[in-house]
Protein backbone atom coordinates (compact mmCIF):
# COMPACT_ATOMS: atom_id res chain seq x y z
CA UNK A 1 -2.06 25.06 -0.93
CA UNK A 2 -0.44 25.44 2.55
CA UNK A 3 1.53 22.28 4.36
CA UNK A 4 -1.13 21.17 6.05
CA UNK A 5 -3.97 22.00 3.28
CA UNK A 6 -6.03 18.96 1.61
CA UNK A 7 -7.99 18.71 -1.31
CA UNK A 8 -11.28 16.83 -1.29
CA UNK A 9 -11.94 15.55 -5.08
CA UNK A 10 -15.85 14.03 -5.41
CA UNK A 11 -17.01 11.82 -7.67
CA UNK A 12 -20.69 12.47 -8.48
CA UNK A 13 -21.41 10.13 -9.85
CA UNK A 14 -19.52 7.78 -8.40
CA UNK A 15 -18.74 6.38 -11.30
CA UNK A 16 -14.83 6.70 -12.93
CA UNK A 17 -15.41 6.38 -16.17
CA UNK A 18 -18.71 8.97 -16.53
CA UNK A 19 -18.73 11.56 -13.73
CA UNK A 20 -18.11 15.22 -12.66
CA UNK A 21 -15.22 15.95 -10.58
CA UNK A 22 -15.44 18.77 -8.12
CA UNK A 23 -13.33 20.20 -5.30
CA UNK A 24 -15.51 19.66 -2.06
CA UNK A 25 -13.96 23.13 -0.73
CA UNK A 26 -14.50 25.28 -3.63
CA UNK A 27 -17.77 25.60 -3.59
CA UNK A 28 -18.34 22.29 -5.93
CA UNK A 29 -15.90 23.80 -8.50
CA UNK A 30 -15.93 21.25 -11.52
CA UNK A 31 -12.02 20.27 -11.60
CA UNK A 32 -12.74 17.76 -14.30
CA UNK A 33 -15.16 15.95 -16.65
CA UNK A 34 -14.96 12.43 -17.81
CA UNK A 35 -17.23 10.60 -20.14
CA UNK A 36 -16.98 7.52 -22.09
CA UNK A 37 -18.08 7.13 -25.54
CA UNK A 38 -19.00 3.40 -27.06
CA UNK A 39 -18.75 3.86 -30.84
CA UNK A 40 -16.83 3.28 -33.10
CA UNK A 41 -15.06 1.96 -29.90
CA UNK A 42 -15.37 2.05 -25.97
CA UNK A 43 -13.12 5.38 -25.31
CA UNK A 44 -12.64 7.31 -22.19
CA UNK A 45 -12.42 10.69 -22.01
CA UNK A 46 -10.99 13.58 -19.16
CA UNK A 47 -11.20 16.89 -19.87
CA UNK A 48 -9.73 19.40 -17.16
CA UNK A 49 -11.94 22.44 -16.16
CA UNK A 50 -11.04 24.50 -18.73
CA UNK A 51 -12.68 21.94 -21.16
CA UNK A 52 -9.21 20.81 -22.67
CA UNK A 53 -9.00 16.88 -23.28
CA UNK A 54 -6.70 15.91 -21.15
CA UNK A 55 -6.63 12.23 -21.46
CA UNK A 56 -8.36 9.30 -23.35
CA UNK A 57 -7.97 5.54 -23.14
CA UNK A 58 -9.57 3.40 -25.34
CA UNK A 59 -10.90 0.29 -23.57
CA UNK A 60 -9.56 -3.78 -24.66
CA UNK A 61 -10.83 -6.69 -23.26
CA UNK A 62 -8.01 -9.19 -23.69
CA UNK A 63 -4.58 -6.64 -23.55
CA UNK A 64 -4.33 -3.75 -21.33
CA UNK A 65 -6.01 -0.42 -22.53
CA UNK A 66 -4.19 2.02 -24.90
CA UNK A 67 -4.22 5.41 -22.94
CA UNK A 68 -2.86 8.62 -24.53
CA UNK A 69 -2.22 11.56 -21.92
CA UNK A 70 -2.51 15.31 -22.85
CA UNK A 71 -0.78 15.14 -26.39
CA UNK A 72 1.53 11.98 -26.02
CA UNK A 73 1.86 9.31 -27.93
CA UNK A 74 -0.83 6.43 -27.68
CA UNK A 75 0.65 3.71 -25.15
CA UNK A 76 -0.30 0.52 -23.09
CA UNK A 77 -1.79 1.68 -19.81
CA UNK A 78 0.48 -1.48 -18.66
CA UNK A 79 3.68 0.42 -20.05
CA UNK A 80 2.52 4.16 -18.39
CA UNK A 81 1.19 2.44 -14.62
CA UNK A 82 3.29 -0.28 -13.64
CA UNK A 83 2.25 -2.87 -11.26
CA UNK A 84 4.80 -4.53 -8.53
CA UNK A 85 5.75 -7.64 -9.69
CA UNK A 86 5.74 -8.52 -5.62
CA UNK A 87 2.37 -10.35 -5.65
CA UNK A 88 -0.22 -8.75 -2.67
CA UNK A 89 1.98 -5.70 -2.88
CA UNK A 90 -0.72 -3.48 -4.40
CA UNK A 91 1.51 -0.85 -5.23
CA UNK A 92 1.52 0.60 -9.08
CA UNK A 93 4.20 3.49 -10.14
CA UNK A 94 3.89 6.24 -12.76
CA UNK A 95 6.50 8.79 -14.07
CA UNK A 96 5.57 12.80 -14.73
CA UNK A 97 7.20 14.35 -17.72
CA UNK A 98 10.26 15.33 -15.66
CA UNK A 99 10.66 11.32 -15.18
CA UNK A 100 10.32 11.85 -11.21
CA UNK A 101 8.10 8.81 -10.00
CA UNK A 102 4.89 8.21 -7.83
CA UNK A 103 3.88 5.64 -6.17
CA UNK A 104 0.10 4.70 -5.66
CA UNK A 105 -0.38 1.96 -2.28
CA UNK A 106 -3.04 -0.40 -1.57
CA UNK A 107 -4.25 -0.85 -5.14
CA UNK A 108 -6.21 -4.21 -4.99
CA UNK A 109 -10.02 -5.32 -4.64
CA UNK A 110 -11.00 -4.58 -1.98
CA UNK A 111 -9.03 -1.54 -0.97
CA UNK A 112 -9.66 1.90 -1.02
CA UNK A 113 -7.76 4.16 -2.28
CA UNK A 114 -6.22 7.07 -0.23
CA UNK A 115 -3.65 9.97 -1.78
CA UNK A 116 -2.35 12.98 0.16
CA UNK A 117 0.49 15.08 -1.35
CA UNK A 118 1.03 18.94 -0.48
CA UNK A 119 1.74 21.78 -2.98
CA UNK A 120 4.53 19.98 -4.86
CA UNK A 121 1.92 17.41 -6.08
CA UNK A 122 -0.63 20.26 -7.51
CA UNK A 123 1.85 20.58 -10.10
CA UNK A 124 0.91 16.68 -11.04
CA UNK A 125 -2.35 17.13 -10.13
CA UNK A 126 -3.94 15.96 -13.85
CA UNK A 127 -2.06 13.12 -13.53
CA UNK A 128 -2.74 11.76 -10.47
CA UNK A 129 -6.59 11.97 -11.23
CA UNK A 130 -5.82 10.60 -14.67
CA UNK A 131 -3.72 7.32 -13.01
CA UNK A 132 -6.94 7.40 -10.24
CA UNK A 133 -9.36 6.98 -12.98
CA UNK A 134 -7.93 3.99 -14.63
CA UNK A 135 -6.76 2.07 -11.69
CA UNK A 136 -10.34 2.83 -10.07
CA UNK A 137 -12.03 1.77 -13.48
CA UNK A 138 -9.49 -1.07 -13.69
CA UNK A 139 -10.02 -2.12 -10.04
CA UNK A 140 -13.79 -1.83 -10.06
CA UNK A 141 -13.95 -4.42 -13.83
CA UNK A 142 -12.00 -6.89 -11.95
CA UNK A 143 -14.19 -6.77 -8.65
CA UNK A 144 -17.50 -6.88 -10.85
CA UNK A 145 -16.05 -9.86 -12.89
CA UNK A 146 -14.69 -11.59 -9.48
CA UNK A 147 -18.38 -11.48 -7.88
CA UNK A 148 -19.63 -12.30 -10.89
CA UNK A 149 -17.78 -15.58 -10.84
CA UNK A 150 -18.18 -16.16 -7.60
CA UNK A 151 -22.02 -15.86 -8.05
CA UNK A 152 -21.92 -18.58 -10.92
CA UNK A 153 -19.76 -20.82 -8.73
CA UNK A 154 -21.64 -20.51 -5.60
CA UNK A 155 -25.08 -18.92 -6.19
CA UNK A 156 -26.95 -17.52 -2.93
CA UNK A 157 -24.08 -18.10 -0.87
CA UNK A 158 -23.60 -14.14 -0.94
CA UNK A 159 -27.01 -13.21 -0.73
């Protein structure tokens, strides 16, 4: 990957927790899988193109979700991505295995998400889709359950 080079990830679906992920610019490539499974419990999956699991978090409703990446020990998703304690910050850090950190900005409702790193960040490359997949799955719950509220506390005002 040059300098200036980007990779385009898609989503298709666009959906975090069950799509394909392919690289725009390779032909449609498939980079990644992810699927989610609902018995015995609610359990995401990513597995990397060579069909390797590469990730799983098992989803809780009241606690954060217990995420175990490539073969690590099972952990809070709280404890691996850790939100700024700064509120309307929006930023969340994660450590690679070498215990260098990244930094993900503008993680709230109603934000999108933008990352651009050059070659030095292929090497992370798993986990930066991994950490995209949770906060997007994370971000998208608590949008769903804020309109949801806001549609039982002010029905048609929306509409």
């Amino acid at each position: 990957m040059s300098q200036n080079a980007s990779l385009i990830l898609t989503l298709q679906p666009d959906n975090p927790c069950n799509t394909t992920i392919t690289d725009q610019d390779d032909d449609g490539k498939t980079l990644y899988q992810v699927y989610t499974q609902y018995e015995p419990s609610v359990t995401t999956f990513v597995k990397n193109g060579a069909g390797d699991i590469i990730a799983s978090w098992e989803w809780r409703e009241i606690r954060s979700d217990i995420i175990t990446v490539f073969s690590g020990s099972p952990t809070p998703v709280s404890s691996w991505l850790k939100k700024s304690i700064v509120p309307l910050k929006g930023t969340v850090t994660f450590e690679d295995h070498a215990g260098r950190k990244y930094k993900w900005k503008g993680n709230g409702p109603g934000l999108s998400f933008e990352l651009i790193f050059d070659e030095r960040g292929e090497e992370i490359r798993d986990l930066i889709v991994i950490s995209f997949l949770v906060l997007e799955k994370t971000r998208r719950t608590t949008e769903n359950s804020t309109m949801n509220m806001t549609d039982a506390l002010f029905p048609g005002v929306l509409s």
